[in-house]
N, C-alpha and C. Protein backbone atom coordinates (compact mmCIF):
# COMPACT_ATOMS: atom_id res chain seq x y z
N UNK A 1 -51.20 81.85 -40.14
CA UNK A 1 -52.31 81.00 -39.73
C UNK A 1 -51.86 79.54 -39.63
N UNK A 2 -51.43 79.05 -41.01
CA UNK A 2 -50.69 77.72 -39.90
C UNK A 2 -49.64 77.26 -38.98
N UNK A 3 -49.13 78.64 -38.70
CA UNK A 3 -48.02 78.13 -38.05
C UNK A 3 -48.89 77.83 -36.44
N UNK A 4 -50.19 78.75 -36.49
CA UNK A 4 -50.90 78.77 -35.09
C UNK A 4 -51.64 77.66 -35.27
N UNK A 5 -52.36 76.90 -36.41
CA UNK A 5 -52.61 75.82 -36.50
C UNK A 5 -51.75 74.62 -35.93
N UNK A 6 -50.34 74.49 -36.85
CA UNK A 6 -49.72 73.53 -35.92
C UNK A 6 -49.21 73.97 -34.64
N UNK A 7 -49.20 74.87 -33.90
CA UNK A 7 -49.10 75.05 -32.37
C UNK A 7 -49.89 74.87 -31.79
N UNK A 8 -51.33 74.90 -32.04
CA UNK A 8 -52.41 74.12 -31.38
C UNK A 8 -52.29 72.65 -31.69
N UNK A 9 -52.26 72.16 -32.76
CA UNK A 9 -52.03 70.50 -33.11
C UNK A 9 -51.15 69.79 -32.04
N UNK A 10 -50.05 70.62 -32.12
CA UNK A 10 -48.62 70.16 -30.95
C UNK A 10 -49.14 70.10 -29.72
N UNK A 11 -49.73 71.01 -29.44
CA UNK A 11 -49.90 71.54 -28.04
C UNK A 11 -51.08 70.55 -27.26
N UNK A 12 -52.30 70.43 -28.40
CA UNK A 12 -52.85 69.41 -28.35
C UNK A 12 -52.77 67.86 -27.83
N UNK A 13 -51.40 67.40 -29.27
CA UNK A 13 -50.91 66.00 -29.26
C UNK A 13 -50.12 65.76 -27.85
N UNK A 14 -49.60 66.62 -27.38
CA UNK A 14 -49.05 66.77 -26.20
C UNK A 14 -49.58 66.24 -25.01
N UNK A 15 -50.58 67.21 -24.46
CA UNK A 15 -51.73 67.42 -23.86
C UNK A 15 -52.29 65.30 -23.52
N UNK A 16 -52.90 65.22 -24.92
CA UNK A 16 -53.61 63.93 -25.17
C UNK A 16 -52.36 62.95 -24.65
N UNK A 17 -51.39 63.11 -25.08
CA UNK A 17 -50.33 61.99 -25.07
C UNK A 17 -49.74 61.79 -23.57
N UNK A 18 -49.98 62.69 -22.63
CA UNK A 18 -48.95 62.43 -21.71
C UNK A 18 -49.51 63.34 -20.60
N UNK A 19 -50.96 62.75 -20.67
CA UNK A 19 -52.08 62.95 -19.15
C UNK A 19 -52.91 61.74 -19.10
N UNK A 20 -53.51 62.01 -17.86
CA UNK A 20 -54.31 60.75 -17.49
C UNK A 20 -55.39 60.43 -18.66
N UNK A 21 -55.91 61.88 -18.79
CA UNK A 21 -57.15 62.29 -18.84
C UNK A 21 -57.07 62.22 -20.56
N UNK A 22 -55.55 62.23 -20.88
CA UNK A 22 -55.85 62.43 -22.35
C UNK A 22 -55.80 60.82 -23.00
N UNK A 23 -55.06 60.20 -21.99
CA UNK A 23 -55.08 58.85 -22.06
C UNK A 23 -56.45 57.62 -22.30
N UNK A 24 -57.04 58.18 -21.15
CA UNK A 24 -58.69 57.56 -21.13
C UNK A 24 -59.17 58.34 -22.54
N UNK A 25 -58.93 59.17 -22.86
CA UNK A 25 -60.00 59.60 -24.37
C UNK A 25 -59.12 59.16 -25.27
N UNK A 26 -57.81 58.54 -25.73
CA UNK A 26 -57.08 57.99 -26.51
C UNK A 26 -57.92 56.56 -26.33
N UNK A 27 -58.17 55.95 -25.14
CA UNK A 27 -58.28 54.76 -25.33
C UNK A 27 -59.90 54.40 -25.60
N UNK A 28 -60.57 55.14 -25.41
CA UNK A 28 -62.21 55.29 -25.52
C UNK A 28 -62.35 55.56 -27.04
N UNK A 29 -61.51 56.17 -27.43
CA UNK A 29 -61.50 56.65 -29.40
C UNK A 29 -60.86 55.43 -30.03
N UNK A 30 -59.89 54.73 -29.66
CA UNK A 30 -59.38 53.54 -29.93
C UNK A 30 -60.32 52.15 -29.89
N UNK A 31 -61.32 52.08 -28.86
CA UNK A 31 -62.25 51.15 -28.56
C UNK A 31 -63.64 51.31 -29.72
N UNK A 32 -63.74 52.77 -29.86
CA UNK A 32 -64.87 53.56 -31.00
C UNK A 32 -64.65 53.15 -32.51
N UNK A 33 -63.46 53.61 -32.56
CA UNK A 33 -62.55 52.96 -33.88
C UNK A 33 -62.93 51.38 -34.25
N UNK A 34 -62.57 50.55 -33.15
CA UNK A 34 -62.62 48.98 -33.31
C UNK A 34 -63.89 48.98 -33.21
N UNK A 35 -64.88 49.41 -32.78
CA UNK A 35 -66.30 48.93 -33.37
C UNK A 35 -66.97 49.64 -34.63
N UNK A 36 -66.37 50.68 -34.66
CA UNK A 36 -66.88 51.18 -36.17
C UNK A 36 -66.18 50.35 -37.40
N UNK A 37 -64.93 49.71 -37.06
CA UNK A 37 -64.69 48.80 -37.94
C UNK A 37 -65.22 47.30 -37.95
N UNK A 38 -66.04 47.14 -37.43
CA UNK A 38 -66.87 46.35 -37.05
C UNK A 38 -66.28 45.02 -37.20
N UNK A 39 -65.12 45.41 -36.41
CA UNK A 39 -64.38 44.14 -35.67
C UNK A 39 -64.84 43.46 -34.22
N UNK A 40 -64.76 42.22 -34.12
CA UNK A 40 -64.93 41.56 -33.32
C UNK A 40 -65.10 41.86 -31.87
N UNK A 41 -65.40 43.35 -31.50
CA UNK A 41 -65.68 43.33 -30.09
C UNK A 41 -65.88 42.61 -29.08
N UNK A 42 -65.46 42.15 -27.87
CA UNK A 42 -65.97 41.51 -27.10
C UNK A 42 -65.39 42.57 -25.68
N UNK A 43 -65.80 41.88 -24.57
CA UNK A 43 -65.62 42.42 -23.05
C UNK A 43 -64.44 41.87 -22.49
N UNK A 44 -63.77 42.78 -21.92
CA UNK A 44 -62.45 42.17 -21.47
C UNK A 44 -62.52 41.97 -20.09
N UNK A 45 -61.96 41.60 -18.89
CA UNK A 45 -61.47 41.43 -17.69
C UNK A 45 -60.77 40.77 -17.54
N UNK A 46 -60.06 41.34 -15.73
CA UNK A 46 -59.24 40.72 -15.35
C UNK A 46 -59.34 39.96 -13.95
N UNK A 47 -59.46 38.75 -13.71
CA UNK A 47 -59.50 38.12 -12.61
C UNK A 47 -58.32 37.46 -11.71
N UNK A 48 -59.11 37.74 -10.61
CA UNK A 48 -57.49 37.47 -9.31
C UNK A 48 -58.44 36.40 -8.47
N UNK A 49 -57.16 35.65 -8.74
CA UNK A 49 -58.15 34.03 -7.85
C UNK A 49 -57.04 33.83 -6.48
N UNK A 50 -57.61 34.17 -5.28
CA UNK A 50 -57.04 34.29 -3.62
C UNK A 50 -57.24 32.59 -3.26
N UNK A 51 -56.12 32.00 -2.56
CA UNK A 51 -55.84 31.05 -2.17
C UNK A 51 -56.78 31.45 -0.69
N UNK A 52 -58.30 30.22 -0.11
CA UNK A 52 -58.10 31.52 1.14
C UNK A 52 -57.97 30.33 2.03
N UNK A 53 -57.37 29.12 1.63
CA UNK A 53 -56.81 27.80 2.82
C UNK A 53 -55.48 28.67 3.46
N UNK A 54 -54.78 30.08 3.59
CA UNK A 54 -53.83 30.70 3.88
C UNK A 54 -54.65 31.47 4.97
N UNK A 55 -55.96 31.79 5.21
CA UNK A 55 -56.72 32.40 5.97
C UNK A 55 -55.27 33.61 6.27
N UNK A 56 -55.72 34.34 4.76
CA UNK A 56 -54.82 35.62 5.23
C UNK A 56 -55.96 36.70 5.89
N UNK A 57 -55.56 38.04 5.98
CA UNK A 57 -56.84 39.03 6.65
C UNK A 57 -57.19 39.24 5.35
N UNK A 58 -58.08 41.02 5.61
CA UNK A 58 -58.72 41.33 4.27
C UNK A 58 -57.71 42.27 4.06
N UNK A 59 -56.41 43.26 4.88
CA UNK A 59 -55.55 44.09 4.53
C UNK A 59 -54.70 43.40 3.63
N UNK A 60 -53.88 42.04 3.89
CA UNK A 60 -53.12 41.31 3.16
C UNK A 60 -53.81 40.94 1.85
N UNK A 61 -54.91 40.38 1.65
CA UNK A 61 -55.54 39.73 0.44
C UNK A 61 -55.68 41.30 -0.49
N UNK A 62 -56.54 42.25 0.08
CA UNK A 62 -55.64 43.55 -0.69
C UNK A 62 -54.44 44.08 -1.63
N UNK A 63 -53.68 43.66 -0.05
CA UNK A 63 -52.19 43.91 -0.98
C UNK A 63 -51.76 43.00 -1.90
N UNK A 64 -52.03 41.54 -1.52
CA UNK A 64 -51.87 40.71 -2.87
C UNK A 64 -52.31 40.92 -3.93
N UNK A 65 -53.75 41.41 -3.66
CA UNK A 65 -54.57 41.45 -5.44
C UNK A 65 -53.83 42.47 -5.84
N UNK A 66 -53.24 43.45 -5.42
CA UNK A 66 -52.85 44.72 -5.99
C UNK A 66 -51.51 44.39 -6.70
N UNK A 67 -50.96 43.39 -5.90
CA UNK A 67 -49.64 43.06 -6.45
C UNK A 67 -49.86 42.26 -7.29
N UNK A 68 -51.13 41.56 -7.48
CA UNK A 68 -51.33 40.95 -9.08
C UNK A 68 -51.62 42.04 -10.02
N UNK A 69 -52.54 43.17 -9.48
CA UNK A 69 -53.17 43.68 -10.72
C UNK A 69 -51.84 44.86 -11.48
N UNK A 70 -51.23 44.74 -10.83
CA UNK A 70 -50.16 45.74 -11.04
C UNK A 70 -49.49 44.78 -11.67
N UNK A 71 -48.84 43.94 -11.44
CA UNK A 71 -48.04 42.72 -12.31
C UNK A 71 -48.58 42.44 -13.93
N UNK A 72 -50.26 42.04 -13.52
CA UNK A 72 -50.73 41.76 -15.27
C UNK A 72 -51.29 43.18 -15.89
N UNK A 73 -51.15 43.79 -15.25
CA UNK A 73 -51.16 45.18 -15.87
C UNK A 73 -50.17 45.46 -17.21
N UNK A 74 -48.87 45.36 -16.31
CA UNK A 74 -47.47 45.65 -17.01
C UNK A 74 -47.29 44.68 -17.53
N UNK A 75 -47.84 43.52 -17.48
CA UNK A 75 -47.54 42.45 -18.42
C UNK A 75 -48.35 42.13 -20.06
N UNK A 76 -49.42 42.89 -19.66
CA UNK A 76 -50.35 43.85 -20.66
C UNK A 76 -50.03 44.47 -21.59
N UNK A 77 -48.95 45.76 -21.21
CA UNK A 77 -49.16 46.75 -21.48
C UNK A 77 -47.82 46.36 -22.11
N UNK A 78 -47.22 45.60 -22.13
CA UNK A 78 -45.63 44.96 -22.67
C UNK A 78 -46.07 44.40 -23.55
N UNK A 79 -46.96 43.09 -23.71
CA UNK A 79 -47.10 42.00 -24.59
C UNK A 79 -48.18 41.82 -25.45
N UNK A 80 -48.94 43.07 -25.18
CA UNK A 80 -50.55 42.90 -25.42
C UNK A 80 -51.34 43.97 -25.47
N UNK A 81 -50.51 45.30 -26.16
CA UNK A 81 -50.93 46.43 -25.33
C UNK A 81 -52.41 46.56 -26.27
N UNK A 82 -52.90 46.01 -27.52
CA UNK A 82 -54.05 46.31 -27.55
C UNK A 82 -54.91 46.04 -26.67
N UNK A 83 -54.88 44.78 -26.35
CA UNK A 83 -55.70 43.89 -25.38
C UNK A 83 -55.82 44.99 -24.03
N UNK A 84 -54.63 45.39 -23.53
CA UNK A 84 -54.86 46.46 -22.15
C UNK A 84 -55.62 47.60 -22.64
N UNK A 85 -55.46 48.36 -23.99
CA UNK A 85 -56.52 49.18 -23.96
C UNK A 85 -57.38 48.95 -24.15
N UNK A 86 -57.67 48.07 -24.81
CA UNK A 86 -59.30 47.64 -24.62
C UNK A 86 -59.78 47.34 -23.69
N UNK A 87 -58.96 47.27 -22.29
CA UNK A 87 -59.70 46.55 -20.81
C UNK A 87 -59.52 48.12 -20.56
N UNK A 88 -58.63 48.70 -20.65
CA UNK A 88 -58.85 50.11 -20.22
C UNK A 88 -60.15 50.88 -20.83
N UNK A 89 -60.38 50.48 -21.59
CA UNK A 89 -61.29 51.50 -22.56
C UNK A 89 -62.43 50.99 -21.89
N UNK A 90 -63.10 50.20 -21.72
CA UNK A 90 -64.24 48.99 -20.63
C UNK A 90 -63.86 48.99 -19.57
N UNK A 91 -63.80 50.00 -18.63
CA UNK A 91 -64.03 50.12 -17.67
C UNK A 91 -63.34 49.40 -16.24
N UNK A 92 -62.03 48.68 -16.76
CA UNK A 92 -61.14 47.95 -16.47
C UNK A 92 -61.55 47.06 -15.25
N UNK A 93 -63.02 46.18 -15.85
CA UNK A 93 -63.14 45.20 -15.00
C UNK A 93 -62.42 43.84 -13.91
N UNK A 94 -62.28 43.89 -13.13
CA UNK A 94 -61.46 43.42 -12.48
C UNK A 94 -62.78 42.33 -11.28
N UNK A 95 -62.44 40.84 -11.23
CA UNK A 95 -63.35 39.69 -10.49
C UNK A 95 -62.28 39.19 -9.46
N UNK A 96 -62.55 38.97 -8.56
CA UNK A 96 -61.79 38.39 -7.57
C UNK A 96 -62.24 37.65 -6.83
N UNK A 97 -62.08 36.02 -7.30
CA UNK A 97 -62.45 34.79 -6.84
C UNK A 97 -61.79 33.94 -5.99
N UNK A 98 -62.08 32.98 -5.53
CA UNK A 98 -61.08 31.95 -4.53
C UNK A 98 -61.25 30.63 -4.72
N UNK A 99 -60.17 30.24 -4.31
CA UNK A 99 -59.11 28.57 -4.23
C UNK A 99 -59.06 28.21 -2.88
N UNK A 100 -59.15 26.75 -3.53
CA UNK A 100 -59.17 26.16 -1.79
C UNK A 100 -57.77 25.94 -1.58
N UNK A 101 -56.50 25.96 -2.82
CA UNK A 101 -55.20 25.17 -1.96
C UNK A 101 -54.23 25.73 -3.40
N UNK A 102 -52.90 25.89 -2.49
CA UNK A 102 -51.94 25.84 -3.62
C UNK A 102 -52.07 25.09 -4.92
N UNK A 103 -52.60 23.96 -4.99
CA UNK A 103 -52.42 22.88 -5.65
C UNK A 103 -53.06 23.45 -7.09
N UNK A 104 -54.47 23.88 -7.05
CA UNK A 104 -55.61 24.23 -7.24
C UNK A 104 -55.03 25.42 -8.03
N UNK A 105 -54.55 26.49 -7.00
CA UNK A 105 -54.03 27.85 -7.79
C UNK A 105 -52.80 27.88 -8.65
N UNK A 106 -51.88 26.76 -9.13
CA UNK A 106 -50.74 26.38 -10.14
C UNK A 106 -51.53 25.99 -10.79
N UNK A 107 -52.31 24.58 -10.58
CA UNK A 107 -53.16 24.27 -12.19
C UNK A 107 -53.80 25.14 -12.82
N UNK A 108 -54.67 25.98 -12.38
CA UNK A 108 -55.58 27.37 -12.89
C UNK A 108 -54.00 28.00 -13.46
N UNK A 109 -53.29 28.68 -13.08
CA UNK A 109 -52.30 28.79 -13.64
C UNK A 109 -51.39 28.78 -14.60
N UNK A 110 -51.26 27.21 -14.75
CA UNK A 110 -50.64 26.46 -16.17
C UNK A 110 -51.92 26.42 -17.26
N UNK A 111 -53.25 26.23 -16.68
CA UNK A 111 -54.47 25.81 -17.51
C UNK A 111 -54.28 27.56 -18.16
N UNK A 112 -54.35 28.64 -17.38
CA UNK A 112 -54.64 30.04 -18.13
C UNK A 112 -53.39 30.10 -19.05
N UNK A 113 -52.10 29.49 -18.59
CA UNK A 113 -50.67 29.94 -19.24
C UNK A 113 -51.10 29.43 -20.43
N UNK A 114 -50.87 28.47 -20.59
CA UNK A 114 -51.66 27.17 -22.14
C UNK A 114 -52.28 27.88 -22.73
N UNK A 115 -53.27 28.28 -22.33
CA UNK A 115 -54.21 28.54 -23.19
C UNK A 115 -54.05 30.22 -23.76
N UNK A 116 -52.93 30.93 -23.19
CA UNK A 116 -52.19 32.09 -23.83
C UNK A 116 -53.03 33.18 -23.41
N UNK A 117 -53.68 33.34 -22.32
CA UNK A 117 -53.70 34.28 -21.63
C UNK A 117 -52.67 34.57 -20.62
N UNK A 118 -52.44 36.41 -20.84
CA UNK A 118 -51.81 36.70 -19.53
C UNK A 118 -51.53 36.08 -18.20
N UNK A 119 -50.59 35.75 -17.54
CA UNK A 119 -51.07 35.21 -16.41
C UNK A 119 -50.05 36.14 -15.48
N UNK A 120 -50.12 36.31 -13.83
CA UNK A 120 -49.07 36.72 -12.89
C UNK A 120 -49.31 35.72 -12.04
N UNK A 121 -48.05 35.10 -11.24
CA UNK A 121 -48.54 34.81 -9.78
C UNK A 121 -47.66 35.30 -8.80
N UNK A 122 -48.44 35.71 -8.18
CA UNK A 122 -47.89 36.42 -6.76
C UNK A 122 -46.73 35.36 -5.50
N UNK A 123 -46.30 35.41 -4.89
CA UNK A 123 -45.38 34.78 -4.10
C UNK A 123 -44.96 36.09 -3.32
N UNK A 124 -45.37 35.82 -2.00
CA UNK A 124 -45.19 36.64 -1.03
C UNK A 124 -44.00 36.82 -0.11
N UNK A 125 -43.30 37.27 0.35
CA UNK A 125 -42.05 37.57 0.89
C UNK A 125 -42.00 37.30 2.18
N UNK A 126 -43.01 37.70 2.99
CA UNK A 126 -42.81 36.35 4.14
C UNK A 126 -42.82 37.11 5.28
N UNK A 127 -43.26 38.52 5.25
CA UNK A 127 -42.72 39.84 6.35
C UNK A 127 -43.68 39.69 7.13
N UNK A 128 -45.25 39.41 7.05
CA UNK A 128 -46.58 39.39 8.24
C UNK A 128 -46.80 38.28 8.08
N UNK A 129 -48.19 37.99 7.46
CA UNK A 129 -48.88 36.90 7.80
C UNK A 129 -48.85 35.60 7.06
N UNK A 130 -48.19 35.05 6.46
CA UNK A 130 -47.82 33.84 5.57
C UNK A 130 -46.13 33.53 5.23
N UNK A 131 -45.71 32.62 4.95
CA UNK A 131 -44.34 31.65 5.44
C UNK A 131 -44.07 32.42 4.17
N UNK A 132 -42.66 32.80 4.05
CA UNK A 132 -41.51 33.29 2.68
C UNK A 132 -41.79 32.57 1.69
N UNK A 133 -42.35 32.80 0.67
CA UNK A 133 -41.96 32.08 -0.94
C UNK A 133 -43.87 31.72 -1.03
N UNK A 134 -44.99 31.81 -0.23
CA UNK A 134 -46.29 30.90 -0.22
C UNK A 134 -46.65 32.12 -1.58
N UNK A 135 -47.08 30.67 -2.17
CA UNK A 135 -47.97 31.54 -3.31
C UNK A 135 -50.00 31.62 -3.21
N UNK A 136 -49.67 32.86 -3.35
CA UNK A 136 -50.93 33.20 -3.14
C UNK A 136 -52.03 33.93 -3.90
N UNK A 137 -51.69 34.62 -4.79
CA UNK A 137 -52.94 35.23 -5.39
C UNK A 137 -52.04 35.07 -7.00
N UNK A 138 -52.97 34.71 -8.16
CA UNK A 138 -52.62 34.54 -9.47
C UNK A 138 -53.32 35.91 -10.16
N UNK A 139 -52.61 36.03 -11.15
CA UNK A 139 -54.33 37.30 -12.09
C UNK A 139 -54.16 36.53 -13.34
N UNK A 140 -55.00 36.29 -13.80
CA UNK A 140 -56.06 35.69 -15.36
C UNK A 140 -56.38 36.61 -16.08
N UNK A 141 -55.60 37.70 -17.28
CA UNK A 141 -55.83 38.80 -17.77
C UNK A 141 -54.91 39.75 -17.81
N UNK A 142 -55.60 40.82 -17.78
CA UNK A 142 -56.46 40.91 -18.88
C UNK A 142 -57.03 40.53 -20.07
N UNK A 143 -57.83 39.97 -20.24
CA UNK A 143 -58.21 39.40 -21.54
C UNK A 143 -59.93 39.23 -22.02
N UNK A 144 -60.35 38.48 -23.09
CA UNK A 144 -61.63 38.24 -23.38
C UNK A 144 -62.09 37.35 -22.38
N UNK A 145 -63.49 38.09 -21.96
CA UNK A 145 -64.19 37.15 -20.43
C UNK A 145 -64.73 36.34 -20.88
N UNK A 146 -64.79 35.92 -22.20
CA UNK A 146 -65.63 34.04 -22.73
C UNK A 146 -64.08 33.18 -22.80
N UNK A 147 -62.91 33.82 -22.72
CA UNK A 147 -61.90 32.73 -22.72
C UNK A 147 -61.42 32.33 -21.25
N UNK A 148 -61.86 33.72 -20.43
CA UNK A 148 -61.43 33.73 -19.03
C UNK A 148 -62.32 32.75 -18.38
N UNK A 149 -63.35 32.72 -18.90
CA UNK A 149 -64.31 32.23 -18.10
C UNK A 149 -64.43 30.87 -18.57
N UNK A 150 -63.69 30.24 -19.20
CA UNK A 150 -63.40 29.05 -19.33
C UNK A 150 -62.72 28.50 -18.62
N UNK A 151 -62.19 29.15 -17.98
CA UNK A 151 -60.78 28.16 -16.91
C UNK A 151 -61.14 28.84 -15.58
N UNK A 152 -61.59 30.17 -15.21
CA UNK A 152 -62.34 30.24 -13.78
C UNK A 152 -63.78 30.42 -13.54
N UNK A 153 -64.68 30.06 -14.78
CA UNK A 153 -65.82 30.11 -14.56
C UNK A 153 -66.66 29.22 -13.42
N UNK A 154 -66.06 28.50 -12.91
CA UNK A 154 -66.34 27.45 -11.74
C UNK A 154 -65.99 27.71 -10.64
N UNK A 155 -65.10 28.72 -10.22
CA UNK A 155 -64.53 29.39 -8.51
C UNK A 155 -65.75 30.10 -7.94
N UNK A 156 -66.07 30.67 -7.14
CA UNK A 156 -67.02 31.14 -6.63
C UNK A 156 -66.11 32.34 -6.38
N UNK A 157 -66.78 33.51 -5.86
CA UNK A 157 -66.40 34.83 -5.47
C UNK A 157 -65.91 35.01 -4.13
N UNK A 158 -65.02 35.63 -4.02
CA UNK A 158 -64.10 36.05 -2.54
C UNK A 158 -65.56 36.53 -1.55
């Protein structure tokens, strides 16, 4: 009997550890955990602020945000991995706002770096619609949306 006990346990831990599906209920039991310990909960997101003085299309501004959200993803999941499951576990909110000018999208930038949130910025390669090296889309996050929303609570929405 226990040897079939721990072959279900294994088979189990397995299962949970190294699927999508077992992943999202690792991180939903992990999020359950932190409020039954009635720690500090708050809401996480992640915001991508689009330069749109580049008047890129809507296929390109796409691929940029993606190449942010994929960037502070892994930058997450490296430096911060509670913080990513907890944006995972919430529904992995994601805001995507806009800048009028390069200028604008480095300060937001250095202002999120400082203040020790995640940051990515994108710099585009130069193959369609914008000049080699233009930087264009930043991500702010994952992190707590009362700290995020201190430094882009003033952009308006794409």
């Amino acid at each position: 009997m226990g040897l079939f006990s721990f072959g279900i346990g294994f088979c189990s831990g397995y299962v949970f550890r190294n699927t999508n599906y077992g992943l999202q209920i690792g991180n939903k039991l992990f999020a359950a955990y932190k409020l039954l310990k009635n720690e500090n909960l708050q809401e996480y997101k992640l915001v991508l602020v689009v330069r749109d003085d580049l008047r890129m299309g809507q296929g390109k501004i796409a691929a940029q945000c993606s190449h942010a959200s994929v960037m502070a993803y892994k930058n997450a999941v490296l430096y911060n991995p509670e913080t990513a499951r907890l944006w995972e576990a919430y529904a992995q909110a994601k805001v995507v706002l806009r800048t009028s000018s390069e200028k604008s999208l480095i300060e937001l930038y250095e202002t999120a770096k400082k203040s020790g949130l995640p940051t990515s910025l994108v710099c585009d390669s130069g193959r369609t619609e914008v000049a080699p090296g233009s930087k264009t889309v930043i991500a702010v996050g994952p992190g707590p949306s009362n700290t995020i929303n201190k430094i882009t609570g003033h952009l308006k929405l794409l």
